[in-house]
PDB file of N, CA and C in Angstrom:
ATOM      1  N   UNK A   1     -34.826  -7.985  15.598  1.00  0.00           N
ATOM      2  CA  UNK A   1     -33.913  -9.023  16.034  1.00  0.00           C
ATOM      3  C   UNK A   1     -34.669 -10.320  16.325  1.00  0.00           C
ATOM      4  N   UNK A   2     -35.875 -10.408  16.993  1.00  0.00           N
ATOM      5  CA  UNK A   2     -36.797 -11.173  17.043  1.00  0.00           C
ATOM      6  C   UNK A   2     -36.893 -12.130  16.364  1.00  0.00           C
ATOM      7  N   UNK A   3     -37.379 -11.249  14.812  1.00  0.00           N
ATOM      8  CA  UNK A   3     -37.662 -11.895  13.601  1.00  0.00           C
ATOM      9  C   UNK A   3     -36.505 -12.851  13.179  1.00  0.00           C
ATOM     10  N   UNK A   4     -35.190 -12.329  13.126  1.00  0.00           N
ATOM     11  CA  UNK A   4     -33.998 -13.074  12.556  1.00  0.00           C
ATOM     12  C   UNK A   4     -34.023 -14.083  13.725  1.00  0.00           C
ATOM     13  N   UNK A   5     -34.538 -14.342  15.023  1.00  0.00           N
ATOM     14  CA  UNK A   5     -33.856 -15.535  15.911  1.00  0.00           C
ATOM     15  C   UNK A   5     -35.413 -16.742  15.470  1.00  0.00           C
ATOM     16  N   UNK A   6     -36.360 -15.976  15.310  1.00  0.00           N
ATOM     17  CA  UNK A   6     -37.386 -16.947  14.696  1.00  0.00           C
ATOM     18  C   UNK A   6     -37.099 -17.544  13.035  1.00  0.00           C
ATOM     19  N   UNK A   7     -36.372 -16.957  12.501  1.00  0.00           N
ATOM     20  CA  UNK A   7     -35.889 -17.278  11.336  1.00  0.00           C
ATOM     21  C   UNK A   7     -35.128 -18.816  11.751  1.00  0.00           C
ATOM     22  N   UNK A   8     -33.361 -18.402  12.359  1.00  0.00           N
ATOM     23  CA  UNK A   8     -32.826 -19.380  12.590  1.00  0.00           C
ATOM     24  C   UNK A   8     -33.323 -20.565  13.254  1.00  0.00           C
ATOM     25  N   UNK A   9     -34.530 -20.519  14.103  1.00  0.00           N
ATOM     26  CA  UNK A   9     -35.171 -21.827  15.066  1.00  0.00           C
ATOM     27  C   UNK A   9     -35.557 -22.504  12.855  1.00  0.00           C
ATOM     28  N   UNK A  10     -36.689 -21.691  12.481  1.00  0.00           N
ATOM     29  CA  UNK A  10     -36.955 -21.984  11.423  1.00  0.00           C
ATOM     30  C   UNK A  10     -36.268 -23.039  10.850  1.00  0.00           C
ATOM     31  N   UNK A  11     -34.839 -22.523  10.201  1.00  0.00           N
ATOM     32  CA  UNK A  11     -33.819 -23.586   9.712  1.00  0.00           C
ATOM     33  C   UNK A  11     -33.463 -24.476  10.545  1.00  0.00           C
ATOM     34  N   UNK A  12     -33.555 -24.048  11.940  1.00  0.00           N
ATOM     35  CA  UNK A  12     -32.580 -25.459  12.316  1.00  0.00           C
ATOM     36  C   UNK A  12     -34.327 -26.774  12.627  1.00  0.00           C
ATOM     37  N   UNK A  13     -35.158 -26.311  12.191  1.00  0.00           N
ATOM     38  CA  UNK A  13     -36.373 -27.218  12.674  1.00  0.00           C
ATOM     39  C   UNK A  13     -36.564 -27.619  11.394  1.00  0.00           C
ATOM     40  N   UNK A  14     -36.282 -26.800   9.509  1.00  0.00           N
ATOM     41  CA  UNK A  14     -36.276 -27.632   8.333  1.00  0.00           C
ATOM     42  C   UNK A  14     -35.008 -28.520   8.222  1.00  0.00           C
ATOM     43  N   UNK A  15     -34.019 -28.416   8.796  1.00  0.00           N
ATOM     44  CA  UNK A  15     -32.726 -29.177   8.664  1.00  0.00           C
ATOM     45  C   UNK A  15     -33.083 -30.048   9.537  1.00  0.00           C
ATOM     46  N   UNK A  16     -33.489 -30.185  10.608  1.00  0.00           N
ATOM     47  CA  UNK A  16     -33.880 -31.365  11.601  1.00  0.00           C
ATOM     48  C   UNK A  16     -35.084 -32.414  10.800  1.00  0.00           C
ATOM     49  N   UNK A  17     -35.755 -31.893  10.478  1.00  0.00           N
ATOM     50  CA  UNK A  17     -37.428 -32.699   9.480  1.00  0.00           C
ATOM     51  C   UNK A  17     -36.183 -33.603   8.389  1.00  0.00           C
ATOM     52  N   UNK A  18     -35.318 -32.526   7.363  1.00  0.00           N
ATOM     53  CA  UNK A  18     -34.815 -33.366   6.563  1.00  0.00           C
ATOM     54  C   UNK A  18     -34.158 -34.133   6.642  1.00  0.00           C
ATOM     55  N   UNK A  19     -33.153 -34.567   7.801  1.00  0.00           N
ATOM     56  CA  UNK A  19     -32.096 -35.276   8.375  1.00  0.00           C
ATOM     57  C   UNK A  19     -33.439 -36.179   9.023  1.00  0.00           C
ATOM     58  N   UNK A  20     -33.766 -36.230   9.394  1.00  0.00           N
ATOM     59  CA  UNK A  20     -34.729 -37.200   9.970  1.00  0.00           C
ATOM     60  C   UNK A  20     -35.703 -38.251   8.897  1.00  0.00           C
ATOM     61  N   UNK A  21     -36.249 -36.757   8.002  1.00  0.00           N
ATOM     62  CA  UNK A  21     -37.212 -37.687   7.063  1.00  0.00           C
ATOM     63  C   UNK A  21     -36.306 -38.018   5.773  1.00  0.00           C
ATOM     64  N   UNK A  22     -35.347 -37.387   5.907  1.00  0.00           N
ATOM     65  CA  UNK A  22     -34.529 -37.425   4.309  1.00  0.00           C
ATOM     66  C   UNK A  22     -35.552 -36.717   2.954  1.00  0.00           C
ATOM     67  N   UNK A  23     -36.704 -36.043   3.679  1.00  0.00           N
ATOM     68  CA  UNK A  23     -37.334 -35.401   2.282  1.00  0.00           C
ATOM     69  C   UNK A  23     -36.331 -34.441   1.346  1.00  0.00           C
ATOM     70  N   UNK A  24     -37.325 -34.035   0.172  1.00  0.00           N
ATOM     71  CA  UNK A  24     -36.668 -32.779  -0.084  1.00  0.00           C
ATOM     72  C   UNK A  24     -37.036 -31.767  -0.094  1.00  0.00           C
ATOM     73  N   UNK A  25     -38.517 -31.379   0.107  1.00  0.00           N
ATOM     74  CA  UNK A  25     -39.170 -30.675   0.840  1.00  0.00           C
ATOM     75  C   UNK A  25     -38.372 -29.753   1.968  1.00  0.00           C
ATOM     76  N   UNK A  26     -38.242 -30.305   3.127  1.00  0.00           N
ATOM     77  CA  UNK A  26     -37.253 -29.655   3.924  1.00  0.00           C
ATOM     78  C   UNK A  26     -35.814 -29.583   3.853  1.00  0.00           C
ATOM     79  N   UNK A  27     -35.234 -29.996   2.667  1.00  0.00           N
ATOM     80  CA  UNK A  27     -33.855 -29.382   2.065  1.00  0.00           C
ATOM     81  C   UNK A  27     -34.297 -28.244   1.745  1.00  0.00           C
ATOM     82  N   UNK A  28     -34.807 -27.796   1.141  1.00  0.00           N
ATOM     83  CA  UNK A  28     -34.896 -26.870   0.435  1.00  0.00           C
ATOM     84  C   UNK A  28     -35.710 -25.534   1.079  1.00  0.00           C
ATOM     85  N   UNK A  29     -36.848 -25.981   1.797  1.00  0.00           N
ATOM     86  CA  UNK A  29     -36.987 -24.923   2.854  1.00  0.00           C
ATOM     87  C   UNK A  29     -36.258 -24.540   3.634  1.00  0.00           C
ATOM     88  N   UNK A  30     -35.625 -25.513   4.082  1.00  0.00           N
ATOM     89  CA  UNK A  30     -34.229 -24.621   4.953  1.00  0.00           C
ATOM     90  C   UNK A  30     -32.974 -24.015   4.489  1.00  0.00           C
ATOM     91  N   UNK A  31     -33.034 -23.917   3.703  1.00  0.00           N
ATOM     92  CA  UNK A  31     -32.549 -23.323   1.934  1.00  0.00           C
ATOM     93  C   UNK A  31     -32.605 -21.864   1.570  1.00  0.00           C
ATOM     94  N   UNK A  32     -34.075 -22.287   1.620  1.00  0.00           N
ATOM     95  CA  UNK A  32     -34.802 -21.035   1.401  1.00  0.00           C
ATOM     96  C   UNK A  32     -34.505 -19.943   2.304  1.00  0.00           C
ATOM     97  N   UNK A  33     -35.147 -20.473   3.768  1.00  0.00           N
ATOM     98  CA  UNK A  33     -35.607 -19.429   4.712  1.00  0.00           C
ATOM     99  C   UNK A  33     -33.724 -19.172   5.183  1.00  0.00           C
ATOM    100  N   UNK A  34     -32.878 -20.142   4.989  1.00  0.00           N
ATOM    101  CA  UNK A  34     -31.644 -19.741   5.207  1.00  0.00           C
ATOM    102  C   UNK A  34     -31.471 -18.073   4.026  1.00  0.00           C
ATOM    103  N   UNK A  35     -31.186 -18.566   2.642  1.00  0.00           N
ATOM    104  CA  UNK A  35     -31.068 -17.028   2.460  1.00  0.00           C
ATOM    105  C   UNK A  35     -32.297 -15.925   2.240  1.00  0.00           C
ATOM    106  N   UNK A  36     -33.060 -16.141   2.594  1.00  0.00           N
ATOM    107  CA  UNK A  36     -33.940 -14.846   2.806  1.00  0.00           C
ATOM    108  C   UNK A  36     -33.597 -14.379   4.510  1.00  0.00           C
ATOM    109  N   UNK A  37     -33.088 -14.961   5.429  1.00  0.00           N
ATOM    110  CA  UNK A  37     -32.378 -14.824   7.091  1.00  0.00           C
ATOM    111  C   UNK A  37     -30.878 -13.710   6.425  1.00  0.00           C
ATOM    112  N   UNK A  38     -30.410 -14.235   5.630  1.00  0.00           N
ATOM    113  CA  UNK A  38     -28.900 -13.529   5.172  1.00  0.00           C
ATOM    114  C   UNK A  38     -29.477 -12.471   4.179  1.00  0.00           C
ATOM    115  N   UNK A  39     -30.492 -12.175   3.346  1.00  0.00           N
ATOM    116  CA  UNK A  39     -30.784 -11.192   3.120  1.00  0.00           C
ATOM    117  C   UNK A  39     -31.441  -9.626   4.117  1.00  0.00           C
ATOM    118  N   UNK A  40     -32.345 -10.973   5.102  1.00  0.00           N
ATOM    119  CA  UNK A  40     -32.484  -9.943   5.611  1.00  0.00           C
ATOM    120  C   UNK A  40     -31.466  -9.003   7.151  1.00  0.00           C
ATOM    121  N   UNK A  41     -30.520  -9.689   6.781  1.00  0.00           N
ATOM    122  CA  UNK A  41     -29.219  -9.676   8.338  1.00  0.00           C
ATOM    123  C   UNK A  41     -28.708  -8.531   7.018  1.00  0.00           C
ATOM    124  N   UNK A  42     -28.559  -9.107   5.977  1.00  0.00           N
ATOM    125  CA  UNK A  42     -27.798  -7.599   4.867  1.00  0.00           C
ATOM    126  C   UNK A  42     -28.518  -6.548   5.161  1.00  0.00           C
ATOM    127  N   UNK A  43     -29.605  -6.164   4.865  1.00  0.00           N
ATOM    128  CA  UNK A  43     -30.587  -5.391   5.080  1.00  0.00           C
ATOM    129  C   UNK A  43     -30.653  -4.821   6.127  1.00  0.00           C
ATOM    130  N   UNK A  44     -30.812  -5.234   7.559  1.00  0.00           N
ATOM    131  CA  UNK A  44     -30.671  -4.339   8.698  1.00  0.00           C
ATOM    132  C   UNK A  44     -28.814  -3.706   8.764  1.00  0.00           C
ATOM    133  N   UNK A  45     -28.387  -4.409   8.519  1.00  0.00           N
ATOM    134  CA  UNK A  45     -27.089  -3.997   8.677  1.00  0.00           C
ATOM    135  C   UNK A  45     -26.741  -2.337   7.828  1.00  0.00           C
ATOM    136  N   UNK A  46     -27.410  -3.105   6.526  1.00  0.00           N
ATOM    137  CA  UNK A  46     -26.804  -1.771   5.726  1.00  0.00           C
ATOM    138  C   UNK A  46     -27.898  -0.301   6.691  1.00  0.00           C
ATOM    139  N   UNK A  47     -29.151  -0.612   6.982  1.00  0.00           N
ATOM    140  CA  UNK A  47     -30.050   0.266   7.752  1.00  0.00           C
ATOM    141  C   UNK A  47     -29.405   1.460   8.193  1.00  0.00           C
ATOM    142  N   UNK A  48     -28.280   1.292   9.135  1.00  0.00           N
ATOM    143  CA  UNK A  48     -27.287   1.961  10.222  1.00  0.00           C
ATOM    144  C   UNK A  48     -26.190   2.933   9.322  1.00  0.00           C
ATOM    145  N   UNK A  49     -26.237   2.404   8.113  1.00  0.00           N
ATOM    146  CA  UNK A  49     -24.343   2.429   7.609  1.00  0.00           C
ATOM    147  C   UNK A  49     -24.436   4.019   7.061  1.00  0.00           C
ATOM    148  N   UNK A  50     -23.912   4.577   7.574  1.00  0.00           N
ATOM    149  CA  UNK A  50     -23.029   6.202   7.411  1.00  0.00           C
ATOM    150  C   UNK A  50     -21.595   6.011   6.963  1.00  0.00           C
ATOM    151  N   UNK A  51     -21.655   6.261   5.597  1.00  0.00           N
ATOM    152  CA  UNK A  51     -19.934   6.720   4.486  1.00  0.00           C
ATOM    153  C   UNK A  51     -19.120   7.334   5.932  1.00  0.00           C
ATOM    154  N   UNK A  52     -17.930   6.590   5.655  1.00  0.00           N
ATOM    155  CA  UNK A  52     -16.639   7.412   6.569  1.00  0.00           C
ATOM    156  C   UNK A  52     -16.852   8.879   5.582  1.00  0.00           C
ATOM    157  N   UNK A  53     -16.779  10.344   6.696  1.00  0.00           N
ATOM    158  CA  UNK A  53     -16.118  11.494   6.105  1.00  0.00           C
ATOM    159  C   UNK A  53     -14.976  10.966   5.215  1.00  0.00           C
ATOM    160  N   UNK A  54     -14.937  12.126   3.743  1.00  0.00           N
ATOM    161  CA  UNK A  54     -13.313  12.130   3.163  1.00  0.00           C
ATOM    162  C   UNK A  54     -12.319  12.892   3.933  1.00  0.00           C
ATOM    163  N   UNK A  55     -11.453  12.545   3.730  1.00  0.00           N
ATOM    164  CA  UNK A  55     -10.261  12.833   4.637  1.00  0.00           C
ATOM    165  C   UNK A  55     -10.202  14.541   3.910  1.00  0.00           C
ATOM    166  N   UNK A  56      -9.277  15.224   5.033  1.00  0.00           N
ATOM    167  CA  UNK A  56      -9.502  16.878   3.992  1.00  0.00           C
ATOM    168  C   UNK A  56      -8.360  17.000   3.766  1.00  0.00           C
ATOM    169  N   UNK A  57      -8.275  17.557   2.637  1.00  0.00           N
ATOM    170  CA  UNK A  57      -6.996  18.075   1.676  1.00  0.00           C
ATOM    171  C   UNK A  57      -6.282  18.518   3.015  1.00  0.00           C
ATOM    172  N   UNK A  58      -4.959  19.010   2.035  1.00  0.00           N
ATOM    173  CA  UNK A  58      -3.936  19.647   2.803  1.00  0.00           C
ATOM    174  C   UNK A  58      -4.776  21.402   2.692  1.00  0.00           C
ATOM    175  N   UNK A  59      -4.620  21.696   1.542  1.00  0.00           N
ATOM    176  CA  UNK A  59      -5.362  23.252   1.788  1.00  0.00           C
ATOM    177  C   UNK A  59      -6.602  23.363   3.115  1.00  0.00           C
ATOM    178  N   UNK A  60      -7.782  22.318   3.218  1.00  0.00           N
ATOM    179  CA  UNK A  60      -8.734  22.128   4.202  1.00  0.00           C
ATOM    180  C   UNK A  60      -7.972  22.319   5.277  1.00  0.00           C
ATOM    181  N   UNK A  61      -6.601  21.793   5.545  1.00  0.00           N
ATOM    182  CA  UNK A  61      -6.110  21.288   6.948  1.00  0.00           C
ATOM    183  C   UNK A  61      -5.835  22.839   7.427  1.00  0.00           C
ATOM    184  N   UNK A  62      -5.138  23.328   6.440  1.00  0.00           N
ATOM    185  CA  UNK A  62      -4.476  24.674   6.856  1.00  0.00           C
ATOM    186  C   UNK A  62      -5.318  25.635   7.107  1.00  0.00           C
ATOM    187  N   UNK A  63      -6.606  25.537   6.236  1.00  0.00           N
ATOM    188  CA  UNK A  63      -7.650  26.648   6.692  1.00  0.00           C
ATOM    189  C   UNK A  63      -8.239  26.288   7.992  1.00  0.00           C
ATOM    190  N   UNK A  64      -8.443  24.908   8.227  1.00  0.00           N
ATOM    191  CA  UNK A  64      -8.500  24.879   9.714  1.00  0.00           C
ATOM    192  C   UNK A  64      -7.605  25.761  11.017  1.00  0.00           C
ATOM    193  N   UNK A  65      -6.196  24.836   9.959  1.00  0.00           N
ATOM    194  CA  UNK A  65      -5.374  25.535  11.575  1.00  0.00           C
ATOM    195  C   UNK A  65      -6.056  26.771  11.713  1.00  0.00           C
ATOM    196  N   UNK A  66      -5.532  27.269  10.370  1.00  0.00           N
ATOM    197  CA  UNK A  66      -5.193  28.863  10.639  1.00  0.00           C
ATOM    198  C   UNK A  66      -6.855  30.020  11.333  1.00  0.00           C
ATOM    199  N   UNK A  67      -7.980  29.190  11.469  1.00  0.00           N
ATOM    200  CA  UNK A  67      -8.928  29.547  12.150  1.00  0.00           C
ATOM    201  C   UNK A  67      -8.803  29.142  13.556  1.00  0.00           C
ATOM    202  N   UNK A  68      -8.296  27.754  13.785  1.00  0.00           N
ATOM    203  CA  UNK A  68      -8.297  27.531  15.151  1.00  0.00           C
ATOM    204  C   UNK A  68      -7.373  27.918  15.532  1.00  0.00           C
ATOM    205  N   UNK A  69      -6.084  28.569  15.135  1.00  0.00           N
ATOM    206  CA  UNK A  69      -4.827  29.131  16.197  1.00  0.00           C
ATOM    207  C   UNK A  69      -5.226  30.607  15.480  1.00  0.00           C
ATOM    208  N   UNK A  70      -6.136  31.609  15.460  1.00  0.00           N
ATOM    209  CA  UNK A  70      -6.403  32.798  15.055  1.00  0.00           C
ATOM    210  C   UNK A  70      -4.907  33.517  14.072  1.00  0.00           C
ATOM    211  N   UNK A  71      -4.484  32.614  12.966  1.00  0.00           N
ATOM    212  CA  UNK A  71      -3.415  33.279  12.118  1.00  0.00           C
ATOM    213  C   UNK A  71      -3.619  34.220  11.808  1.00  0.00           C
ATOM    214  N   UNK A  72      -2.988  35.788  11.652  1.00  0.00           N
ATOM    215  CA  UNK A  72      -2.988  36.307  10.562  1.00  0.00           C
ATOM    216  C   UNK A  72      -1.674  36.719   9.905  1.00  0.00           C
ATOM    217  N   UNK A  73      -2.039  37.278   8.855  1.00  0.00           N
ATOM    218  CA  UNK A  73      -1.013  37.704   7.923  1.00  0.00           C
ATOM    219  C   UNK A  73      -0.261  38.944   8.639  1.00  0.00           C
ATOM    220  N   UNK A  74       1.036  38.667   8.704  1.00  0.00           N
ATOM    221  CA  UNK A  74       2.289  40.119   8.889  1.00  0.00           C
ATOM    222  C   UNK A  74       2.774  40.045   7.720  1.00  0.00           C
ATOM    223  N   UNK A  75       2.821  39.639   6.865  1.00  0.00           N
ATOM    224  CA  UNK A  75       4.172  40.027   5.471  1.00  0.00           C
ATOM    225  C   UNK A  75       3.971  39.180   4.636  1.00  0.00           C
ATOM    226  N   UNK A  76       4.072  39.661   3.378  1.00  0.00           N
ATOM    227  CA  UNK A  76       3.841  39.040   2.060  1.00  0.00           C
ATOM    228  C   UNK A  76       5.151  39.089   1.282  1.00  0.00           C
ATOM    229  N   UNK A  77       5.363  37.684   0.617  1.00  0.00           N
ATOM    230  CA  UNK A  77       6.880  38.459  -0.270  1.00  0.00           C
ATOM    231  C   UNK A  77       6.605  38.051  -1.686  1.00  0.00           C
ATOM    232  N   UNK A  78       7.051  38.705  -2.688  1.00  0.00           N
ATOM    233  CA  UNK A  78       6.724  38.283  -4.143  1.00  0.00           C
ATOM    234  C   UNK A  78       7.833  37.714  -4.554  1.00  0.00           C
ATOM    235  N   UNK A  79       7.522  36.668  -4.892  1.00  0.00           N
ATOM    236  CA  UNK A  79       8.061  35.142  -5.585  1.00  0.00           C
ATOM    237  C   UNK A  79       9.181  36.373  -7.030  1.00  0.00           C
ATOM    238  N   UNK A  80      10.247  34.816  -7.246  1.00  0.00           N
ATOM    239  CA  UNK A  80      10.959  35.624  -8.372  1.00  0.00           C
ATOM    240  C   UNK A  80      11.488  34.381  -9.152  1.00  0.00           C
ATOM    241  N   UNK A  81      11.845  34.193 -10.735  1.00  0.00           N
ATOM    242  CA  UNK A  81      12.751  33.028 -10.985  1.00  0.00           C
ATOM    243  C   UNK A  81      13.989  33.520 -11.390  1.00  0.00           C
ATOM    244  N   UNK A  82      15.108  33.028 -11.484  1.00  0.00           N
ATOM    245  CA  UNK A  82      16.314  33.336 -12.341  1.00  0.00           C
ATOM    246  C   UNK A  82      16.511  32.525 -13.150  1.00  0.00           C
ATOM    247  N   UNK A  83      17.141  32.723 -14.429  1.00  0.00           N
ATOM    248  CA  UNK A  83      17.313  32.170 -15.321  1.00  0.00           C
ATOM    249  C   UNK A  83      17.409  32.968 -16.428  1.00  0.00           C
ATOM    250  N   UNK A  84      18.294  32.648 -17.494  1.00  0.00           N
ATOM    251  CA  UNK A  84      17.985  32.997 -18.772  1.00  0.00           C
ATOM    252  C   UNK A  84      19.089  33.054 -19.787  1.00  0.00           C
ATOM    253  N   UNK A  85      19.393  33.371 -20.660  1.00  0.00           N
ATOM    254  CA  UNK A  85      20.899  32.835 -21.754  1.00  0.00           C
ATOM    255  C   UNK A  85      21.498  33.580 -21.958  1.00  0.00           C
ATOM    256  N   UNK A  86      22.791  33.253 -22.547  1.00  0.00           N
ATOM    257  CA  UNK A  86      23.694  34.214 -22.374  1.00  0.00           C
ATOM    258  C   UNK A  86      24.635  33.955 -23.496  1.00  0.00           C
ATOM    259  N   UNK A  87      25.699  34.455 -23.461  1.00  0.00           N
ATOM    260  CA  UNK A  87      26.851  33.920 -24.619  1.00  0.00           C
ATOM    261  C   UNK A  87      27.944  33.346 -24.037  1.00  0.00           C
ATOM    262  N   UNK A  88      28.798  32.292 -24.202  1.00  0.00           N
ATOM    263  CA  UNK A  88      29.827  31.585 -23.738  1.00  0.00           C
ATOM    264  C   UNK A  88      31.149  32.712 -24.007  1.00  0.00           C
ATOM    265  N   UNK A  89      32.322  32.161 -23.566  1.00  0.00           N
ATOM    266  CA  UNK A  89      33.690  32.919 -23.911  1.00  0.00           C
ATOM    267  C   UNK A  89      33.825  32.596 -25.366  1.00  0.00           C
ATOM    268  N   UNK A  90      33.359  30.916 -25.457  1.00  0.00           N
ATOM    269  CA  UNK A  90      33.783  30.830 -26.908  1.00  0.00           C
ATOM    270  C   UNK A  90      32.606  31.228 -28.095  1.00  0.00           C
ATOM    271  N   UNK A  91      31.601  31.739 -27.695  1.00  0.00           N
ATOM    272  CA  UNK A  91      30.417  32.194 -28.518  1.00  0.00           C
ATOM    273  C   UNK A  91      29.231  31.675 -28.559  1.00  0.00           C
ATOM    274  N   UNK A  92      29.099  30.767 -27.874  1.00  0.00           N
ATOM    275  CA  UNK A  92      28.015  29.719 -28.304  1.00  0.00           C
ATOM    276  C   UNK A  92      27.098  29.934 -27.157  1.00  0.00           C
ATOM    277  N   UNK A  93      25.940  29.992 -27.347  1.00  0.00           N
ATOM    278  CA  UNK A  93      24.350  30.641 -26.597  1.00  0.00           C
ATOM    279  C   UNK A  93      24.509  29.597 -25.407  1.00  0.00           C
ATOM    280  N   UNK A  94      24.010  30.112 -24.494  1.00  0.00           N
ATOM    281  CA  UNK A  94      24.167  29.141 -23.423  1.00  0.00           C
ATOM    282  C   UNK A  94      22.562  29.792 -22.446  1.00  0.00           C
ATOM    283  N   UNK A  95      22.350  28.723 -21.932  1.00  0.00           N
ATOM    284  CA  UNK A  95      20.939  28.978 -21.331  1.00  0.00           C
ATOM    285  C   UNK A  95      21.536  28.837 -19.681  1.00  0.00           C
ATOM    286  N   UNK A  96      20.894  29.612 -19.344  1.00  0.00           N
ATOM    287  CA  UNK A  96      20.961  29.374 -17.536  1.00  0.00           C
ATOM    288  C   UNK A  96      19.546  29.355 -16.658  1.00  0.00           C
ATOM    289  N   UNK A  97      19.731  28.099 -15.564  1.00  0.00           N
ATOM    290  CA  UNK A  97      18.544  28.226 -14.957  1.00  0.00           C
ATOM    291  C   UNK A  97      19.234  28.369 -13.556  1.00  0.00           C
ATOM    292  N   UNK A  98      17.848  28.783 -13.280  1.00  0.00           N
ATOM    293  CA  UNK A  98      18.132  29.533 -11.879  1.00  0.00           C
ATOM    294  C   UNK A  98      16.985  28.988 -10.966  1.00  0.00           C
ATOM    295  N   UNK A  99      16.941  29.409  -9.768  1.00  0.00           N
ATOM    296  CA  UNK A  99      15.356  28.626  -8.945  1.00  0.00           C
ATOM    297  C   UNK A  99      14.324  29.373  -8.961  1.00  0.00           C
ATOM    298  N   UNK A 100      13.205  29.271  -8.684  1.00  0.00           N
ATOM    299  CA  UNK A 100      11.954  29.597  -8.868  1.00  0.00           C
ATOM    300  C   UNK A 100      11.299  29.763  -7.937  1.00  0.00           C
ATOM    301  N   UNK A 101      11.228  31.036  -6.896  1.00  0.00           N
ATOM    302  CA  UNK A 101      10.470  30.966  -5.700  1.00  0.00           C
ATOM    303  C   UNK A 101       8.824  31.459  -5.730  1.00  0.00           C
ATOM    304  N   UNK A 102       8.406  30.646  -5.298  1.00  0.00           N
ATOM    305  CA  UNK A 102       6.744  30.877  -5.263  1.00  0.00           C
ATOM    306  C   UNK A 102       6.678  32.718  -4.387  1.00  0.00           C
ATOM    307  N   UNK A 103       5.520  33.149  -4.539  1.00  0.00           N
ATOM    308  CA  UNK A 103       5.001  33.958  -3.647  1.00  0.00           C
ATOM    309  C   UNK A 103       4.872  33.633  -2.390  1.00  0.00           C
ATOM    310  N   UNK A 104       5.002  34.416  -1.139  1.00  0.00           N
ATOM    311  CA  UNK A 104       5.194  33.927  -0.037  1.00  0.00           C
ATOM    312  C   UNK A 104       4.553  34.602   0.826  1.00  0.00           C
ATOM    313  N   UNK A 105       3.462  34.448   1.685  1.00  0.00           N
ATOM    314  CA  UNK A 105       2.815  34.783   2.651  1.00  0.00           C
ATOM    315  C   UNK A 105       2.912  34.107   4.075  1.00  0.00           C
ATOM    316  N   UNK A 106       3.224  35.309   5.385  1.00  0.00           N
ATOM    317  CA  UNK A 106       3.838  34.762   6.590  1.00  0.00           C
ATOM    318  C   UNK A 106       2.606  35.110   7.517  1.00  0.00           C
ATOM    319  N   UNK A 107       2.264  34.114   8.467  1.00  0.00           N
ATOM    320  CA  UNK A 107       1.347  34.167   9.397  1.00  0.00           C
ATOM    321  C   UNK A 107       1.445  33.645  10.749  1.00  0.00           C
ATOM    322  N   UNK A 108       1.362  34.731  11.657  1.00  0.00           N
ATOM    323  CA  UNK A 108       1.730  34.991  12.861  1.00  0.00           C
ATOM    324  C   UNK A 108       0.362  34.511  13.340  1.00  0.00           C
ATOM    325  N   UNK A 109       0.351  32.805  14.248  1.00  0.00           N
ATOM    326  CA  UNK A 109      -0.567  32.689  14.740  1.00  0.00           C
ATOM    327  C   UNK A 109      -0.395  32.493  16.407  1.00  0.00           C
ATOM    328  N   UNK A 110      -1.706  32.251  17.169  1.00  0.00           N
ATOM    329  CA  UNK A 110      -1.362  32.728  18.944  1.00  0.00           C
ATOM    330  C   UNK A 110      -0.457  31.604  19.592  1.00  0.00           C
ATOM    331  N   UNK A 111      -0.143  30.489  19.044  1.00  0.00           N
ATOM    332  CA  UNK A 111       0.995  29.869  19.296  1.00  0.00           C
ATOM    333  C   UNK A 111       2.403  30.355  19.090  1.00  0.00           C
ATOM    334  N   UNK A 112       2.594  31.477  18.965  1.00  0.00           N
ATOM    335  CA  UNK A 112       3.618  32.245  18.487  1.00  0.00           C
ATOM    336  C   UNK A 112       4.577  31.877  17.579  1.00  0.00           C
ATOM    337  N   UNK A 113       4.207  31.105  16.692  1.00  0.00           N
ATOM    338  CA  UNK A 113       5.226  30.759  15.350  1.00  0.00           C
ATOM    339  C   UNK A 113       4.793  31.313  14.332  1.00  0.00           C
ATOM    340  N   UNK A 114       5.646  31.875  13.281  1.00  0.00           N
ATOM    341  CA  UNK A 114       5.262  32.625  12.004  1.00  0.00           C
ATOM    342  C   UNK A 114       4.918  31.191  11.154  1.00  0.00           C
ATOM    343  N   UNK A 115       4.271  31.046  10.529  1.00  0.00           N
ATOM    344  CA  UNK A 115       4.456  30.043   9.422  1.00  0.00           C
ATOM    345  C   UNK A 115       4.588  30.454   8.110  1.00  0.00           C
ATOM    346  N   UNK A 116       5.265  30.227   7.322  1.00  0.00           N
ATOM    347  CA  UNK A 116       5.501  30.782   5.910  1.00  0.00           C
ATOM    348  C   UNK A 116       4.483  29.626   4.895  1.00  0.00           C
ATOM    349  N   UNK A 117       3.856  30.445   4.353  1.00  0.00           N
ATOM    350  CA  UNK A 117       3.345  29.554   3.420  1.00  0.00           C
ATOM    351  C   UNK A 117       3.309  29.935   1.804  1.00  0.00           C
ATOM    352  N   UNK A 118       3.633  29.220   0.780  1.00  0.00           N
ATOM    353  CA  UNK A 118       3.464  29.575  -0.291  1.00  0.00           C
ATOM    354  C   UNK A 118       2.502  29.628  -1.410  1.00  0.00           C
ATOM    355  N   UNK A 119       2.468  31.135  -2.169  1.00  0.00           N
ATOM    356  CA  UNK A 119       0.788  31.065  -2.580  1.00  0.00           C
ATOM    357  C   UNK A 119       1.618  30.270  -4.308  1.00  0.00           C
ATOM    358  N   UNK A 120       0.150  29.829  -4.805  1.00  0.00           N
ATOM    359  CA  UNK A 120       0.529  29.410  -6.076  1.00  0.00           C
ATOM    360  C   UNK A 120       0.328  30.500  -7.404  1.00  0.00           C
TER     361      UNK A 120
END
């Protein structure tokens, strides 16, 4: 920190010489030592910098809960779809859909709620 406040006296003592003498000499040194001061203020800064964690999936979230409220499994149910074709009154093929339930696993955790969750 030192270094960067001896930096800034730096510039403001080449900006004072040039405003005074009008050289260009001290334009330009205070120029200079200005961005090598902002390189090196980048530089300590980045020093410190730790990436934010990624945020965790929804699957992450749930394997959490379900460790921190001790879930386990009471009942499993197997998924089913309906659907499928048929013949009209007047003859003509007709398709039918029906819904599509996933597989289903229920977990009784010490907060006492079952949660149903569906496997893929």
């Amino acid at each position: 920190m030192s270094l960067f406040l001896i930096g800034v006296v730096a510039v403001i003592i080449a900006l004072g010489l040039w405003l005074m003498t009008g050289g260009e000499f001290y334009k330009i040194t205070a120029l200079g030592i200005a961005i090598i001061l902002c390189m090196f203020a980048t530089y300590e800064s980045d020093k410190d910098y730790t990436p934010a964690p990624k945020p965790l999936t929804k699957a992450q979230l749930w394997e959490k809960f379900k460790q921190d409220n001790d879930c386990k499994i009471i009942e499993k149910r197997e998924g089913h779809s309906t659907g499928g074709l048929g013949i009209s009154s007047s003859g003509h093929v007709i398709g039918m859909m029906g819904d599509d339930v996933p597989d289903q696993v229920a977990y009784l955790c010490k907060d006492g709620v079952t949660y149903w969750k569906n496997e893929k």
